[in-house]
N, C-alpha and C. Protein backbone atom coordinates (compact mmCIF):
# COMPACT_ATOMS: atom_id res chain seq x y z
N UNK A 1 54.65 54.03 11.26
CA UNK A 1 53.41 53.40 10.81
C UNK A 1 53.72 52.04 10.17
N UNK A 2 52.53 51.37 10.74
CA UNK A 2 53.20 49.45 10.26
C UNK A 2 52.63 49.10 9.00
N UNK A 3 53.21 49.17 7.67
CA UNK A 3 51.94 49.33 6.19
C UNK A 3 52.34 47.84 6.16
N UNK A 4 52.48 47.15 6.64
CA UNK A 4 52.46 45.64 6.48
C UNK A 4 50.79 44.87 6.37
N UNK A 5 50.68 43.74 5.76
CA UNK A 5 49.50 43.48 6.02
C UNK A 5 49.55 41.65 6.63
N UNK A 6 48.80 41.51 6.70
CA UNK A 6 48.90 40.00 7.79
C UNK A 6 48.15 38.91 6.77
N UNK A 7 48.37 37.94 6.95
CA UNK A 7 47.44 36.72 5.61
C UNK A 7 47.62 35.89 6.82
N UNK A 8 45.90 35.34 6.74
CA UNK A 8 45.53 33.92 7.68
C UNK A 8 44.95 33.00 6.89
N UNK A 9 44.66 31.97 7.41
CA UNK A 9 43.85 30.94 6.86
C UNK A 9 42.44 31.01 7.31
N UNK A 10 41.49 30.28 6.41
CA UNK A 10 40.15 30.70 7.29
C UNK A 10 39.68 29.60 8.71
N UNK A 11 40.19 28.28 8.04
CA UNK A 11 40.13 27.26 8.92
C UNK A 11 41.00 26.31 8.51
N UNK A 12 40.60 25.05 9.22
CA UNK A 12 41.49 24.15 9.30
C UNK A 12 41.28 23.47 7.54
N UNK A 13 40.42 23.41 7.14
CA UNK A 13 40.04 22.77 5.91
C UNK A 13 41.00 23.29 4.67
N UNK A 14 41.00 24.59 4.87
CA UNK A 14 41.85 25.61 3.95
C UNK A 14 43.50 25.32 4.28
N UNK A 15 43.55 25.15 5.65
CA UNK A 15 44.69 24.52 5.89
C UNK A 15 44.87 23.18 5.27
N UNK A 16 44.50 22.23 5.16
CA UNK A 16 44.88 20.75 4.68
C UNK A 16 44.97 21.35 3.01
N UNK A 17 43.55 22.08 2.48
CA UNK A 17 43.93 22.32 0.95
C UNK A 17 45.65 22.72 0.49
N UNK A 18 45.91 23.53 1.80
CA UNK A 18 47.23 24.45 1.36
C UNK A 18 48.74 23.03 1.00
N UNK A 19 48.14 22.20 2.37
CA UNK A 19 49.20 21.19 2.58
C UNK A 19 49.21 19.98 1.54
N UNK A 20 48.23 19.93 1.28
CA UNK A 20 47.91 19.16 -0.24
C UNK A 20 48.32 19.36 -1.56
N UNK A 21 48.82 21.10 -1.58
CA UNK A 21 49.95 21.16 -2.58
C UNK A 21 50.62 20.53 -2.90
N UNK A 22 51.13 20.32 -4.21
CA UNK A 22 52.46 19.91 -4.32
C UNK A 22 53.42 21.00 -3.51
N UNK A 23 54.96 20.60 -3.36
CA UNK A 23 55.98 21.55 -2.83
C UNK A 23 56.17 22.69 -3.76
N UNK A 24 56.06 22.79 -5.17
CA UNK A 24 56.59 23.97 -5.63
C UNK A 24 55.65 25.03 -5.78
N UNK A 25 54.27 24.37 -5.59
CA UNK A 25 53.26 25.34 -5.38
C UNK A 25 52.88 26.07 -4.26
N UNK A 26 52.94 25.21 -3.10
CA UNK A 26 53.65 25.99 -1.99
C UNK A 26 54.66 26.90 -1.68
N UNK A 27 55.71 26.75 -2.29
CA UNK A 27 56.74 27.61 -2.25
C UNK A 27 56.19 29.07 -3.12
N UNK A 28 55.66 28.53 -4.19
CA UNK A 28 55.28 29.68 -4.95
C UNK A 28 53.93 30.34 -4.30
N UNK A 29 53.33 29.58 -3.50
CA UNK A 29 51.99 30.75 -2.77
C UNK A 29 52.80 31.46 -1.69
N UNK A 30 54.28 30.72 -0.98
CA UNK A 30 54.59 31.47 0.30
C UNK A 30 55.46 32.70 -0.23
N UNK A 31 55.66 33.23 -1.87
CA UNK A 31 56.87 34.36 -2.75
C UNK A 31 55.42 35.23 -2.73
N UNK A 32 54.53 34.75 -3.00
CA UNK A 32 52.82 35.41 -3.55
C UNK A 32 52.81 36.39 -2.20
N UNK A 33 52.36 35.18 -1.15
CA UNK A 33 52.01 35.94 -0.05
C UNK A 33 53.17 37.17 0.86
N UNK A 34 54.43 36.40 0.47
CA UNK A 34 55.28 37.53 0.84
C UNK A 34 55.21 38.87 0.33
N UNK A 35 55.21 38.85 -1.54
CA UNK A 35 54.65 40.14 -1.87
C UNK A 35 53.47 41.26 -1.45
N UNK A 36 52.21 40.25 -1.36
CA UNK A 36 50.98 40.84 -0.56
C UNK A 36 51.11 41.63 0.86
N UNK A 37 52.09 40.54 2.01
CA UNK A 37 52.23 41.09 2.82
C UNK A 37 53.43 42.64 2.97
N UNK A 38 54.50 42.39 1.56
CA UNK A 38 55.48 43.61 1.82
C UNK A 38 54.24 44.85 1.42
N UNK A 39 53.88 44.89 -0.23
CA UNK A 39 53.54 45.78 -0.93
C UNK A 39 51.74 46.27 -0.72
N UNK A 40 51.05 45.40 -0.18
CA UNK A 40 49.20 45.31 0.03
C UNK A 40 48.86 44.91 -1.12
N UNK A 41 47.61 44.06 -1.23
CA UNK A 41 46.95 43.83 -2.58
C UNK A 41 47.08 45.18 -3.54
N UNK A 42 47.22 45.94 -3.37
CA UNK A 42 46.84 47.35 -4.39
C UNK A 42 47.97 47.52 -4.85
N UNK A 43 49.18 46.98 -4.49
CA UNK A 43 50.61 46.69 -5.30
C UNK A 43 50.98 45.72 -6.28
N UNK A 44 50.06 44.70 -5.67
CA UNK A 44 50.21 43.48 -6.61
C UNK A 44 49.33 42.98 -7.41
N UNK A 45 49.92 42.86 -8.62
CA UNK A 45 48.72 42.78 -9.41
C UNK A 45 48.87 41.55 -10.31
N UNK A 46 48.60 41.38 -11.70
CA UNK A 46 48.44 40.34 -12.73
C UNK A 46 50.52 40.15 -12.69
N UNK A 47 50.82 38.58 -13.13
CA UNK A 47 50.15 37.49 -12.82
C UNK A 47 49.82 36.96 -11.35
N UNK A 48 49.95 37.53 -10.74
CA UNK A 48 50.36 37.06 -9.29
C UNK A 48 48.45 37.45 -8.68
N UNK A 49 48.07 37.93 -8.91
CA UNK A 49 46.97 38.42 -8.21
C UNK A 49 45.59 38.95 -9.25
N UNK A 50 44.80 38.33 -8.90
CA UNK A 50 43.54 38.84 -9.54
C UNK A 50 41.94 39.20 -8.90
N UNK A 51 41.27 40.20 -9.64
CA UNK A 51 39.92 40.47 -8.97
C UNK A 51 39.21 39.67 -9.87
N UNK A 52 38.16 39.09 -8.31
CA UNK A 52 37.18 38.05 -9.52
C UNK A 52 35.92 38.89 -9.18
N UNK A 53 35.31 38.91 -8.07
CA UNK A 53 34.25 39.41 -8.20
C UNK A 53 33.78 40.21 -6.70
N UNK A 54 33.19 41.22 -6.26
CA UNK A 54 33.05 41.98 -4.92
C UNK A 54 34.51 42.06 -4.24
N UNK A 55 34.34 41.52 -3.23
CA UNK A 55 35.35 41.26 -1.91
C UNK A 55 36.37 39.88 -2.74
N UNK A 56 36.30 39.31 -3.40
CA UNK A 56 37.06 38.40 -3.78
C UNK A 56 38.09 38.19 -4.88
N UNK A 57 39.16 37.40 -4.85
CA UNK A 57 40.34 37.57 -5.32
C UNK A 57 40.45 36.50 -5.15
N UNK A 58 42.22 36.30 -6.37
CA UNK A 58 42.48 35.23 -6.36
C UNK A 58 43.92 35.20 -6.49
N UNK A 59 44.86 34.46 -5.95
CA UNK A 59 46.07 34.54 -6.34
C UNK A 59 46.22 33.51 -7.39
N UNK A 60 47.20 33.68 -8.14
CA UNK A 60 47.58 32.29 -9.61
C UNK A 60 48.62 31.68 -9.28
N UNK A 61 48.64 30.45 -9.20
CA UNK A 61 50.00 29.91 -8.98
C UNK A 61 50.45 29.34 -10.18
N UNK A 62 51.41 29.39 -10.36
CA UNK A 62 51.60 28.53 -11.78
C UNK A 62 52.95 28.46 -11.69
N UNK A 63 53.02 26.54 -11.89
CA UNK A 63 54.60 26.16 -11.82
C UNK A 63 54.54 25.13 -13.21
N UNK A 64 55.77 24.67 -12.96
CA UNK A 64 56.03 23.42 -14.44
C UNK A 64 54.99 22.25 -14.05
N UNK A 65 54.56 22.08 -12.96
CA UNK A 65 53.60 21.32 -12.82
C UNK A 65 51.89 21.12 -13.15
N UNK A 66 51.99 22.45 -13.22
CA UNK A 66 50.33 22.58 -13.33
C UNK A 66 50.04 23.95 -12.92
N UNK A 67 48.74 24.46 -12.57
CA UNK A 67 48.26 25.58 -11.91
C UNK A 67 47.64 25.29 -10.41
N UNK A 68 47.56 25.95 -9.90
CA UNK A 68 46.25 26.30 -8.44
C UNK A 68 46.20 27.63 -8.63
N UNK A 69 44.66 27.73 -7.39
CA UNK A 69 44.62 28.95 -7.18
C UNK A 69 44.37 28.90 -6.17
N UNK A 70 44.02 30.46 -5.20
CA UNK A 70 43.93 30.45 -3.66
C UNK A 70 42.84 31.79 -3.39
N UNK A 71 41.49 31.57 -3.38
CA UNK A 71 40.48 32.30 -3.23
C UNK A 71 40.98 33.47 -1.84
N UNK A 72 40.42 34.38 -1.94
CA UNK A 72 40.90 35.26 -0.59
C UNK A 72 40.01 36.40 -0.33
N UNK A 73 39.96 37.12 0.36
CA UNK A 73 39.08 38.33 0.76
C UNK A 73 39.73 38.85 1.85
N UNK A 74 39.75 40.48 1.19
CA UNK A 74 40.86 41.70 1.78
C UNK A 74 39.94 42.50 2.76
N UNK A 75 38.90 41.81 3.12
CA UNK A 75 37.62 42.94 3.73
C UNK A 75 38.08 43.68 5.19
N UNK A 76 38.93 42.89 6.07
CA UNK A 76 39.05 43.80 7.13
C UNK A 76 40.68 44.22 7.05
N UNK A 77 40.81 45.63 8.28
CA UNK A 77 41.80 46.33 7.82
C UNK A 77 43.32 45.82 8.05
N UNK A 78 43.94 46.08 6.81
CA UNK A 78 44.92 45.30 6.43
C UNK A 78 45.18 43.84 6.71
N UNK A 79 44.35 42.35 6.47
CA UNK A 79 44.16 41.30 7.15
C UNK A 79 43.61 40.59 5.29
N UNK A 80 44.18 39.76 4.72
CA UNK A 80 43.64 38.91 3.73
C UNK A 80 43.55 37.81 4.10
N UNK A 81 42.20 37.01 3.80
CA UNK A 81 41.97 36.16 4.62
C UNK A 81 42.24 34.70 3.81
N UNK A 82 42.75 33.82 3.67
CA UNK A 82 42.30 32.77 2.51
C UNK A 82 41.37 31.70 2.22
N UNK A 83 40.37 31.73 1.67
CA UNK A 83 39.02 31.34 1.88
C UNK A 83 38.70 30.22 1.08
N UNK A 84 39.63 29.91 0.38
CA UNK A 84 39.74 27.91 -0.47
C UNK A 84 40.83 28.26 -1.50
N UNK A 85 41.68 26.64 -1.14
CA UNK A 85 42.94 26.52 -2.26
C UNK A 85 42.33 25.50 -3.09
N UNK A 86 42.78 25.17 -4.49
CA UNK A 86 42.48 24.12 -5.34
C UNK A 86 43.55 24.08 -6.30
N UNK A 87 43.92 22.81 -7.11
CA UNK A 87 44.48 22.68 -8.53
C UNK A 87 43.72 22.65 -9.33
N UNK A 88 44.17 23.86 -10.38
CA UNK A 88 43.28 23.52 -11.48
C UNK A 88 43.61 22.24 -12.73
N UNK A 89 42.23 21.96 -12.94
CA UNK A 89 42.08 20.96 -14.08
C UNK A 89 43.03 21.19 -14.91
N UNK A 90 43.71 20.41 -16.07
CA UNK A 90 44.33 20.84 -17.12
C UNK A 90 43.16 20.88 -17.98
N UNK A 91 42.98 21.54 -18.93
CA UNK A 91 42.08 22.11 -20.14
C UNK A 91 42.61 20.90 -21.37
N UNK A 92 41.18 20.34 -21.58
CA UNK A 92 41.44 18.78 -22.73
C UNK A 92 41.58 19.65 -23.98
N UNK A 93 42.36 19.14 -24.27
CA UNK A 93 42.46 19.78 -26.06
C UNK A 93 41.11 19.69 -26.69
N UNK A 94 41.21 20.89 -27.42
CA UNK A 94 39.51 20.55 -28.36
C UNK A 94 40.24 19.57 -29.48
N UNK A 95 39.00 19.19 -29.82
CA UNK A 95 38.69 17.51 -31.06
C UNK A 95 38.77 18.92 -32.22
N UNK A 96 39.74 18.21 -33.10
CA UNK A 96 40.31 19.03 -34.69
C UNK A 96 39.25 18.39 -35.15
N UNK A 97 38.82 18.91 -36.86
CA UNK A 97 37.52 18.37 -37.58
C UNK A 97 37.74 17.04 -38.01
């Protein structure tokens, strides 16, 4: 029995987001997705993987550079799909009194 699971892109757009990475964030979504594909989402969990809301998820990337994340949905069988990459903002310090 093949308990492997498969990760695509949804389109080409999601593709350019991915390539728009920096390199170490890439490297660090292709360790992410390797885990997903050895173990299934139901193996992997915090920091590497999170439920946001229904069908949707999110992987965390986080390097010395900054953060991204990579929206996804596990809906058909064994197949995660990736459905938008982004960097996140850095968070402005709050104003002291």
């Amino acid at each position: 029995m093949n308990s492997s699971w498969n990760i695509k892109l949804l389109n080409k757009a999601v593709e350019r987001e991915l390539n728009a990475l920096e390199t170490d964030m890439r490297a660090k979504f292709a360790q992410i997705c390797d885990l997903l594909v050895k173990f299934g989402p139901e193996q992997v969990g915090l920091p590497h993987i999170k439920h946001l809301n229904g069908d949707l998820w999110e992987i965390r990337l986080k390097c010395k550079n900054g953060a991204a994340r990579a929206i996804y949905v596990a809906a058909s069988a064994r197949t995660i799909t990736i459905v938008h990459l982004f960097v996140k903002k850095p968070r402005k310090p709050l104003d002291g009194p």
